[in-house]
N, C-alpha and C. Protein backbone atom coordinates (compact mmCIF):
# COMPACT_ATOMS: atom_id res chain seq x y z
N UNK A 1 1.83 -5.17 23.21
CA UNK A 1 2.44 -5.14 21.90
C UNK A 1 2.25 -3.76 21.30
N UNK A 2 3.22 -3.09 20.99
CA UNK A 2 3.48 -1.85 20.53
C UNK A 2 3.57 -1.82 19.17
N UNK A 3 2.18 -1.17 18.47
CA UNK A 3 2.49 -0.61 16.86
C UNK A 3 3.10 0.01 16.11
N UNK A 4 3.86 0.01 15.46
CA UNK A 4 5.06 1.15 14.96
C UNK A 4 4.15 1.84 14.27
N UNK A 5 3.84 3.04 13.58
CA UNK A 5 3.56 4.31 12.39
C UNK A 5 4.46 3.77 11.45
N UNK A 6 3.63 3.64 10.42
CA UNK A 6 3.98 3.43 8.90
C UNK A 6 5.00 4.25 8.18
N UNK A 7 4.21 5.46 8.61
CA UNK A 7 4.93 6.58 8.09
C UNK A 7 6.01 6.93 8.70
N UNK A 8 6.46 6.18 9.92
CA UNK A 8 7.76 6.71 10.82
C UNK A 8 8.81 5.80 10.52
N UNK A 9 8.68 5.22 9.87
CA UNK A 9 9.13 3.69 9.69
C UNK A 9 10.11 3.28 8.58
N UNK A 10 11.46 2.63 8.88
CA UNK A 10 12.26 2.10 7.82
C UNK A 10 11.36 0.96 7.47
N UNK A 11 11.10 0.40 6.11
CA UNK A 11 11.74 -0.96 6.04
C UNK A 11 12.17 -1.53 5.22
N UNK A 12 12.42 -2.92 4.90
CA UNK A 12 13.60 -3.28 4.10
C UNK A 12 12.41 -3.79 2.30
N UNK A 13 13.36 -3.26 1.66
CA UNK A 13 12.56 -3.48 0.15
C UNK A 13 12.93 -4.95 -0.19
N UNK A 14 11.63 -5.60 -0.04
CA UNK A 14 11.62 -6.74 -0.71
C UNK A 14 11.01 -7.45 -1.66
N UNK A 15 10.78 -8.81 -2.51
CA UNK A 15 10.39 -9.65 -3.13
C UNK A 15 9.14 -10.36 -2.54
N UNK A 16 7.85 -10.26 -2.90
CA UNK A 16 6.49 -11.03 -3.09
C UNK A 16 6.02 -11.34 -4.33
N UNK A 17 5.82 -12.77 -4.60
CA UNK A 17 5.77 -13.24 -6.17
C UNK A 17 6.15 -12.22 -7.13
N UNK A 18 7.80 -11.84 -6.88
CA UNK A 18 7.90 -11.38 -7.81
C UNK A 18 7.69 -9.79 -8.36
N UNK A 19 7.12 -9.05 -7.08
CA UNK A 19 6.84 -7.94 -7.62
C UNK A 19 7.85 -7.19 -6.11
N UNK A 20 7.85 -5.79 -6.08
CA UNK A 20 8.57 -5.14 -4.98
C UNK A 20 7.51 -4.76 -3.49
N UNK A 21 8.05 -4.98 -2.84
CA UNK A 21 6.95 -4.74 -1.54
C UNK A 21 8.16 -4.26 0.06
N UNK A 22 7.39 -3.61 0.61
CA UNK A 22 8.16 -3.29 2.01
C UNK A 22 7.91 -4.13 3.07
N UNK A 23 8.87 -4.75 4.20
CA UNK A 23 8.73 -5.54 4.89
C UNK A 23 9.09 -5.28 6.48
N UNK A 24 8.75 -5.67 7.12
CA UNK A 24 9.54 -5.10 8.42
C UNK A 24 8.75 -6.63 9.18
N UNK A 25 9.84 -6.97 10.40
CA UNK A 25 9.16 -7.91 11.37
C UNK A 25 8.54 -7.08 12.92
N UNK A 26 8.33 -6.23 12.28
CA UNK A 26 7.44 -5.32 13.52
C UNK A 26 5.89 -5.01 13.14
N UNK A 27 5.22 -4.86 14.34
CA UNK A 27 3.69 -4.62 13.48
C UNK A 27 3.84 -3.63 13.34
N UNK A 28 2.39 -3.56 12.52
CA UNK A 28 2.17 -2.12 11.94
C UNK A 28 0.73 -1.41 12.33
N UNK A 29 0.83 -0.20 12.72
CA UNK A 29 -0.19 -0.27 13.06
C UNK A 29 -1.09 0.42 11.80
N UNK A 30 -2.80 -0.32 11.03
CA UNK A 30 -3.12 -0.15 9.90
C UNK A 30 -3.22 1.40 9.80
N UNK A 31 -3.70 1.88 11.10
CA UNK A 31 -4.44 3.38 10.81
C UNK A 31 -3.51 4.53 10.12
N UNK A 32 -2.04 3.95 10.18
CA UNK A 32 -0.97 5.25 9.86
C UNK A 32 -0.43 4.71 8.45
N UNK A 33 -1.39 3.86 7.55
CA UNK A 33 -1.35 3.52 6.38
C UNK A 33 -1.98 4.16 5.19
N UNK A 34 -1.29 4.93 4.31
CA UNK A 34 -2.74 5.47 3.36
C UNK A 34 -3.08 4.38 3.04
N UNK A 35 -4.79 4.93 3.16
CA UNK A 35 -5.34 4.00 2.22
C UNK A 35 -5.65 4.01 1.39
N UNK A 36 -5.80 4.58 0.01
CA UNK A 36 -5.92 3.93 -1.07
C UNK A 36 -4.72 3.39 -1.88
N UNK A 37 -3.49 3.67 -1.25
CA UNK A 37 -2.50 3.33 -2.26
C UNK A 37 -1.66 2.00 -1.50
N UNK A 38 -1.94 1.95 -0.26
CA UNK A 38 -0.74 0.35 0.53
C UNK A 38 -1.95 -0.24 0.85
N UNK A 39 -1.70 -1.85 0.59
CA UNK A 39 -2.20 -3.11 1.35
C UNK A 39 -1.31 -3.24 2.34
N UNK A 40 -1.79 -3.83 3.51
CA UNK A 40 -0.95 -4.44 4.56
C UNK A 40 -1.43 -5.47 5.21
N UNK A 41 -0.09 -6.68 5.09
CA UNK A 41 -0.55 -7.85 5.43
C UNK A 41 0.33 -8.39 6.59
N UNK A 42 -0.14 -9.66 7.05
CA UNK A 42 0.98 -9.76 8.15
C UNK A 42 1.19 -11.62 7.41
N UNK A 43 2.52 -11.95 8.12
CA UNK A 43 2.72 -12.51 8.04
C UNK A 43 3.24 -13.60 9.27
N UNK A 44 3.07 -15.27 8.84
CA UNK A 44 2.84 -16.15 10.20
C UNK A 44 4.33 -17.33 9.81
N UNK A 45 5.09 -17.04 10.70
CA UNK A 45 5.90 -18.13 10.57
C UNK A 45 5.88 -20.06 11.14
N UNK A 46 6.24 -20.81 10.71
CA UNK A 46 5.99 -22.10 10.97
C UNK A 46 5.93 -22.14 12.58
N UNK A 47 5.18 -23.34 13.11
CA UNK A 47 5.75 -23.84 14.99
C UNK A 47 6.99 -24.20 14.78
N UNK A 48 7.66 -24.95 13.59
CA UNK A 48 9.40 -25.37 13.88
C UNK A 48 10.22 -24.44 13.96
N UNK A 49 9.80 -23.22 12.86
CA UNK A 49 10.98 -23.02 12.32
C UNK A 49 10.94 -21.31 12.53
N UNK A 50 11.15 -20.36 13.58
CA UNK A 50 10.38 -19.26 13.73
C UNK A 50 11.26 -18.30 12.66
N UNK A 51 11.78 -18.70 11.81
CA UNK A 51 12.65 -17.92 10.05
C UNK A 51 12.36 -18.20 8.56
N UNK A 52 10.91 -19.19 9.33
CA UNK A 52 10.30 -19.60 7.80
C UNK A 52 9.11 -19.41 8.10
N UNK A 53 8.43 -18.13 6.48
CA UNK A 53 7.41 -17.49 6.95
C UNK A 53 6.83 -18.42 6.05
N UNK A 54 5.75 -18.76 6.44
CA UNK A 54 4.49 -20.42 5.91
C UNK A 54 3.17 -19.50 5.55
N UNK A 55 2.72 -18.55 5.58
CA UNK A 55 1.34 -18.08 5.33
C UNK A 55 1.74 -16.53 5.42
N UNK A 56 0.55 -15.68 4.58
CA UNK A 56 0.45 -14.50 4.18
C UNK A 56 -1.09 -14.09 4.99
N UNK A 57 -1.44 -13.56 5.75
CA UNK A 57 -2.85 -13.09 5.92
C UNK A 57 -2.98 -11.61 6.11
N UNK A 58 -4.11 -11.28 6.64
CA UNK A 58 -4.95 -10.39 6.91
C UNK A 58 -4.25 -9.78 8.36
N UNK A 59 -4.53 -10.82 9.06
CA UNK A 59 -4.09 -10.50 10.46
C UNK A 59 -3.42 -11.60 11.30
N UNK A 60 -2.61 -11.52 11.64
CA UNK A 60 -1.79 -12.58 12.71
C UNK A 60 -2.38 -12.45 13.94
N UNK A 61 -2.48 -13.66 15.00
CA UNK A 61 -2.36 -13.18 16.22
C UNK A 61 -0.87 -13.90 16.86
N UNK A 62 -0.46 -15.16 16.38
CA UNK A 62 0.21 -15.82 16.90
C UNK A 62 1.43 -16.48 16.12
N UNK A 63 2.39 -16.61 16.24
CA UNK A 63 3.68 -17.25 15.01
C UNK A 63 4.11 -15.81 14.09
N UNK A 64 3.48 -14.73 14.71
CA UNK A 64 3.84 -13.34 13.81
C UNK A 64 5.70 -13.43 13.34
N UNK A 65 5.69 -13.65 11.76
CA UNK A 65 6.77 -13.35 11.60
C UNK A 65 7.22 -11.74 10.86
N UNK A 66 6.24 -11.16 10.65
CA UNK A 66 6.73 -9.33 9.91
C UNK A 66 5.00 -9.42 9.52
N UNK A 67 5.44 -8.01 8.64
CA UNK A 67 4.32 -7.05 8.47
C UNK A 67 4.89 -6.86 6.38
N UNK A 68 4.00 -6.98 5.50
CA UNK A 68 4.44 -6.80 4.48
C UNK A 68 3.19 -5.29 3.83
N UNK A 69 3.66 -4.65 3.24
CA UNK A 69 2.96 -3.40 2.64
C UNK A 69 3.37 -3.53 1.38
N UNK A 70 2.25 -3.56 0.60
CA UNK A 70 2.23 -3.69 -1.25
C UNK A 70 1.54 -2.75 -2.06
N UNK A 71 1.71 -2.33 -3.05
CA UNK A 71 0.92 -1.15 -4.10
C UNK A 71 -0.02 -2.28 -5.05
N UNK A 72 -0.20 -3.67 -4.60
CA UNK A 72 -1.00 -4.27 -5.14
C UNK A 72 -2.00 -5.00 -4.17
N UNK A 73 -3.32 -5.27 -4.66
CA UNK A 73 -3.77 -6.26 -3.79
C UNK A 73 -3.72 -7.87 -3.95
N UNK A 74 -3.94 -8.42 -2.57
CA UNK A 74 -3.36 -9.98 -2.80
C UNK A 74 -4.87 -10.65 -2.55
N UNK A 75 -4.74 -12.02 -2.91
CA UNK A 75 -6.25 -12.63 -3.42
C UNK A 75 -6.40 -13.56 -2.24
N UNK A 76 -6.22 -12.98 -0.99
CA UNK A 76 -6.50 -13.71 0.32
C UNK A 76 -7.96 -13.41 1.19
N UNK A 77 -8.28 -15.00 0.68
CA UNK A 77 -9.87 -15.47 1.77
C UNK A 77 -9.30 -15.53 2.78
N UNK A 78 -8.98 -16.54 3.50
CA UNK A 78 -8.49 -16.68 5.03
C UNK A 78 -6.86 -16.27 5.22
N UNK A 79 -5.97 -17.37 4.30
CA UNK A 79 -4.82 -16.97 3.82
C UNK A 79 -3.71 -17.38 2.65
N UNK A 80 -3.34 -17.10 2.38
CA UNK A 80 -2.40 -17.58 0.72
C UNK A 80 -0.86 -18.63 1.61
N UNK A 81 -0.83 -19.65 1.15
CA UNK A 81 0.78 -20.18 1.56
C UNK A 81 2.00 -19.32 1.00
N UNK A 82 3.16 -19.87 1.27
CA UNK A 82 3.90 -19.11 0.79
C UNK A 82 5.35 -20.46 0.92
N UNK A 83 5.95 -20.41 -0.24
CA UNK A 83 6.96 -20.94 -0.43
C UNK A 83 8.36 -20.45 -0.61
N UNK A 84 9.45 -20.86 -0.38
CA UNK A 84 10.74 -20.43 -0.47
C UNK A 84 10.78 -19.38 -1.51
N UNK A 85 9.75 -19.97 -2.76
CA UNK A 85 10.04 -19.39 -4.22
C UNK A 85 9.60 -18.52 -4.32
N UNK A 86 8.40 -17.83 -3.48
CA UNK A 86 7.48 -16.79 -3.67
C UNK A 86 7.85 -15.39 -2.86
N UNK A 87 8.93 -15.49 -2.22
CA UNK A 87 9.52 -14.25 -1.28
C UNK A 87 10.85 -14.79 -1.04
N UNK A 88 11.69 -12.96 -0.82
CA UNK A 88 12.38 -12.75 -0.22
C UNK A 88 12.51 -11.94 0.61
N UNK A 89 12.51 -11.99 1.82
CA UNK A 89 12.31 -11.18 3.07
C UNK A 89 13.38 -10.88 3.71
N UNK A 90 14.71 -11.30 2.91
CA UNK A 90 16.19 -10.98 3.66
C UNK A 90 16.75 -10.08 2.91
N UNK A 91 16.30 -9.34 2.16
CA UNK A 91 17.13 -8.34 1.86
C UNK A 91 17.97 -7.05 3.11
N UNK A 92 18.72 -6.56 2.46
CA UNK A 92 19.18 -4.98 3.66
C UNK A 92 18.85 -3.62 2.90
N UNK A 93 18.27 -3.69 2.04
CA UNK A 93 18.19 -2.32 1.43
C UNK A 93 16.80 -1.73 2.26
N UNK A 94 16.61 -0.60 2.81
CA UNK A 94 15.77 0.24 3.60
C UNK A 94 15.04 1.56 2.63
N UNK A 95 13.89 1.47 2.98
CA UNK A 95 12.80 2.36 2.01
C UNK A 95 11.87 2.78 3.28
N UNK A 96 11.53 3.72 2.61
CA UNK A 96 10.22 4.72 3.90
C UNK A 96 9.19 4.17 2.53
N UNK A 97 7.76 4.45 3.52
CA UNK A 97 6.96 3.92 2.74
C UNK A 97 6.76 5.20 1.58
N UNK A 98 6.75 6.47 1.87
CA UNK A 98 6.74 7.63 0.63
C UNK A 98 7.52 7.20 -0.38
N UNK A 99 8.92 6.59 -0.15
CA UNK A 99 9.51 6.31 -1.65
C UNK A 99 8.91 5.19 -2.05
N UNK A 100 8.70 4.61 -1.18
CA UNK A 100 7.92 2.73 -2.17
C UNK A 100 7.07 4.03 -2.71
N UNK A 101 6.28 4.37 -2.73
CA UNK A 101 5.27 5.21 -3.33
C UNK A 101 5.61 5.63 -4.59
N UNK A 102 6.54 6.40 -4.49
CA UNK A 102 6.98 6.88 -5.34
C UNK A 102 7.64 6.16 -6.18
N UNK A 103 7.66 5.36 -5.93
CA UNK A 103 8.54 4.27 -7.07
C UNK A 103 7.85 3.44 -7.41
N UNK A 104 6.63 3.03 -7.11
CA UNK A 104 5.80 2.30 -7.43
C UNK A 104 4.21 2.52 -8.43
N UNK A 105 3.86 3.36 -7.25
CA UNK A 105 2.31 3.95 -7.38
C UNK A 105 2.24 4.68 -9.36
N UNK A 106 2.92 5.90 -9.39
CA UNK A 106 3.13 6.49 -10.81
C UNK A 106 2.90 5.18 -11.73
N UNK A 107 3.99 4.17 -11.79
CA UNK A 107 4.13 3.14 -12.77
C UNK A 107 2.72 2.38 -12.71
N UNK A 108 1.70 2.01 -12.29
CA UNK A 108 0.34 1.09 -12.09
C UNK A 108 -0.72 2.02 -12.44
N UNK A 109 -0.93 3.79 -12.22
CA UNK A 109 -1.95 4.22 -12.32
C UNK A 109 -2.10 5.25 -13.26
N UNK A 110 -3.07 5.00 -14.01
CA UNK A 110 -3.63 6.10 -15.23
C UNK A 110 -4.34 7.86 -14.22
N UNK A 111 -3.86 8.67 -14.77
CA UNK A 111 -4.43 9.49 -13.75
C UNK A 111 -5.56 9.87 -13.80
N UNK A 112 -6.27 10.60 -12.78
CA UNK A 112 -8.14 10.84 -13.05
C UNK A 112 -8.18 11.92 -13.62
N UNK A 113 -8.86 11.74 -14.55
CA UNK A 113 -9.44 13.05 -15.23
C UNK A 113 -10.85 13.40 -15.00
N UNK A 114 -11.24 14.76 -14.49
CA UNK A 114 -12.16 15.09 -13.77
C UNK A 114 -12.68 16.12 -14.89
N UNK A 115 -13.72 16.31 -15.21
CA UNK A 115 -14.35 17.74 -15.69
C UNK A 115 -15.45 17.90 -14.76
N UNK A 116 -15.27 19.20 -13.96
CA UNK A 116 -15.96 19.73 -13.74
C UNK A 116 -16.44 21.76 -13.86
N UNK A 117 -17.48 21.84 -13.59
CA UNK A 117 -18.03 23.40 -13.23
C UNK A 117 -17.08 24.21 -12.59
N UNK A 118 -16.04 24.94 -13.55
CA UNK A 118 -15.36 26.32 -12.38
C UNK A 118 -15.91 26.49 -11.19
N UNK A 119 -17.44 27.12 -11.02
CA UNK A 119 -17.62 27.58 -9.37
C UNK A 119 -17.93 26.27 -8.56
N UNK A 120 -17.48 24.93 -8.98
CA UNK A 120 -17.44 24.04 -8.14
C UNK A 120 -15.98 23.81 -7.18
N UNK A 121 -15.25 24.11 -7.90
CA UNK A 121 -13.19 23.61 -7.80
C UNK A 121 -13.44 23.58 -6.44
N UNK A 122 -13.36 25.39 -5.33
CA UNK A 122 -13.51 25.71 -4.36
C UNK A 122 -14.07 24.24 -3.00
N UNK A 123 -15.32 24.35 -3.65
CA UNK A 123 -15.88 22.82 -2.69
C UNK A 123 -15.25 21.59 -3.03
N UNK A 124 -14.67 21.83 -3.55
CA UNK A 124 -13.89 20.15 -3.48
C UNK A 124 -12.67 19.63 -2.87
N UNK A 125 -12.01 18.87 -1.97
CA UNK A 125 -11.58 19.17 -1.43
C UNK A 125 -10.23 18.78 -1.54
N UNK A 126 -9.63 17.70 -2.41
CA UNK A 126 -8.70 17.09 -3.20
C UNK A 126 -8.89 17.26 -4.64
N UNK A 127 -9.29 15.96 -5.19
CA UNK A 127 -9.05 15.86 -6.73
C UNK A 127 -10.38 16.59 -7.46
N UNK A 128 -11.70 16.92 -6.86
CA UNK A 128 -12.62 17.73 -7.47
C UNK A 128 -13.56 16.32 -8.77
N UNK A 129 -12.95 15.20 -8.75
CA UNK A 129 -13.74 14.46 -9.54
C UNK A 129 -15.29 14.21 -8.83
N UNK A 130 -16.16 14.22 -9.79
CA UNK A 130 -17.58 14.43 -9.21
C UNK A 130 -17.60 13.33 -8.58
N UNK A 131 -17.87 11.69 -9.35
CA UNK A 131 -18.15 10.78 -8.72
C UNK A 131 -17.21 10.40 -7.55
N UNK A 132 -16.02 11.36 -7.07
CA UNK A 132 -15.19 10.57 -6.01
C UNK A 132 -14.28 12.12 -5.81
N UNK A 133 -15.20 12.99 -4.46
CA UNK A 133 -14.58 14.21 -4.62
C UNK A 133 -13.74 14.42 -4.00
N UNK A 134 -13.39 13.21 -2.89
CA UNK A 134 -12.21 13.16 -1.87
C UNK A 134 -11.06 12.19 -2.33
N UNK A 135 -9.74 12.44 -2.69
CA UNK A 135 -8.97 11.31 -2.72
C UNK A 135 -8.96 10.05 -2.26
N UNK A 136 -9.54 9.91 -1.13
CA UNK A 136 -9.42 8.53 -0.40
C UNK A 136 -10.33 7.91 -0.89
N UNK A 137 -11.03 8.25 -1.63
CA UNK A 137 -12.45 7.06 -2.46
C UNK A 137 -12.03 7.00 -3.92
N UNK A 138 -10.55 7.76 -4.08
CA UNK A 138 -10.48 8.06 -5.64
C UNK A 138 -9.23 6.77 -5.82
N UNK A 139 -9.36 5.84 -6.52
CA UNK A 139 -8.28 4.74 -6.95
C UNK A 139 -7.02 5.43 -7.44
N UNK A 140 -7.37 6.58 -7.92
CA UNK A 140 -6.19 6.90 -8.46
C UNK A 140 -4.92 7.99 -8.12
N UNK A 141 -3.71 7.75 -8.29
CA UNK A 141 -2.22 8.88 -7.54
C UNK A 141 -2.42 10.23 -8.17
N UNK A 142 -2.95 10.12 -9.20
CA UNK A 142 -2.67 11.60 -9.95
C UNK A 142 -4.22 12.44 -10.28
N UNK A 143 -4.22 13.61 -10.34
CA UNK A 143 -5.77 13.62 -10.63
C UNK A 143 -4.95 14.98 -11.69
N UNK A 144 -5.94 15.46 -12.91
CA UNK A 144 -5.90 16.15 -13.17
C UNK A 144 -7.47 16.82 -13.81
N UNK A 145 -7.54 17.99 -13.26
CA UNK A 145 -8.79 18.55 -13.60
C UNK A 145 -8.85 19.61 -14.46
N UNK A 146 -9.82 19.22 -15.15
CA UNK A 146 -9.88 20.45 -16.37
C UNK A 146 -11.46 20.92 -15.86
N UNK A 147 -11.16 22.43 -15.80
CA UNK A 147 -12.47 23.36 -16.04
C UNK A 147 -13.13 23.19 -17.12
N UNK A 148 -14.63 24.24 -17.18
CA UNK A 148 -15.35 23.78 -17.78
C UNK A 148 -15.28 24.82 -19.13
N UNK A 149 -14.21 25.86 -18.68
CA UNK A 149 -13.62 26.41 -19.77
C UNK A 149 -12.62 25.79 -20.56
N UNK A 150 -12.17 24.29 -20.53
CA UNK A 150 -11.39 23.55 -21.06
C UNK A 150 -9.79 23.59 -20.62
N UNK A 151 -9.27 24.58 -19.87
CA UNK A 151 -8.14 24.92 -19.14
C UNK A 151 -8.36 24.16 -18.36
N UNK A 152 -6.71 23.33 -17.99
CA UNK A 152 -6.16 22.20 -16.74
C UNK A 152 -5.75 22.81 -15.89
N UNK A 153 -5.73 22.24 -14.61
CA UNK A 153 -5.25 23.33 -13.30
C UNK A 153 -5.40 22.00 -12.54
């Protein structure tokens, strides 16, 4: 079984309770996912019915019906059901995961505001916030840092 890249990847913009999410019935493989900004879940279709997706999890091994990627997280212990009412997975409209991003991420996150020490900026290697100096530990899309001369950069 062959993983597709996230980032190489059409897929079709769809409906999860209600909010916008990307879908594809191919796996995904997690590692070519940013992580702090996509969840990725898989999804398990019924033994009858292999076009009716019945459960949301973590990981499929078997009844795999797609792969869903969200800018939110979902409140799954083992796994969440899923009803007619709670998705639509037939849409045709096609999104790369950078535009879900972009169309999503901005609207949910307040940006970080960092103060730190001028002769620190240099060592830092993304957003420069002390408690979280690498983006990937930082929750947030936008960072903006102000020196300690009060000037933003």
């Amino acid at each position: 079984m062959i993983k597709k890249d996230a980032m190489d990847h059409n897929f079709t913009i769809c409906q999860l309770f209600g909010k916008p999410v990307l879908f594809t019935d191919d796996r995904i493989n997690p590692l070519t996912i940013p992580p702090s900004d996509v969840h990725m879940y898989e999804i398990r279709h019924s033994d009858e019915d292999f076009g009716e997706p019945v459960t949301i999890e973590n990981h499929i091994g078997a009844n795999f019906f797609g792969t869903v990627l969200t800018a939110f997280e979902l409140p799954i212990d083992d796994f969440l059901p899923l009803t007619e009412q709670d998705h639509d997975f037939f849409s045709t409209d096609q999104m790369t995961v950078v535009e879900y991003l972009s169309n999503t991420i901005p609207l949910r996150r307040e940006p970080c505001m960092a103060f730190i020490p001028k002769e620190q900026l240099p060592s830092m290697p993304f957003c420069g916030r002390l408690e979280c100096p690498l983006s990937d530990s930082c929750k947030h899309s936008t960072h903006i840092i102000t020196l300690n001369d009060g000037k933003e950069g």
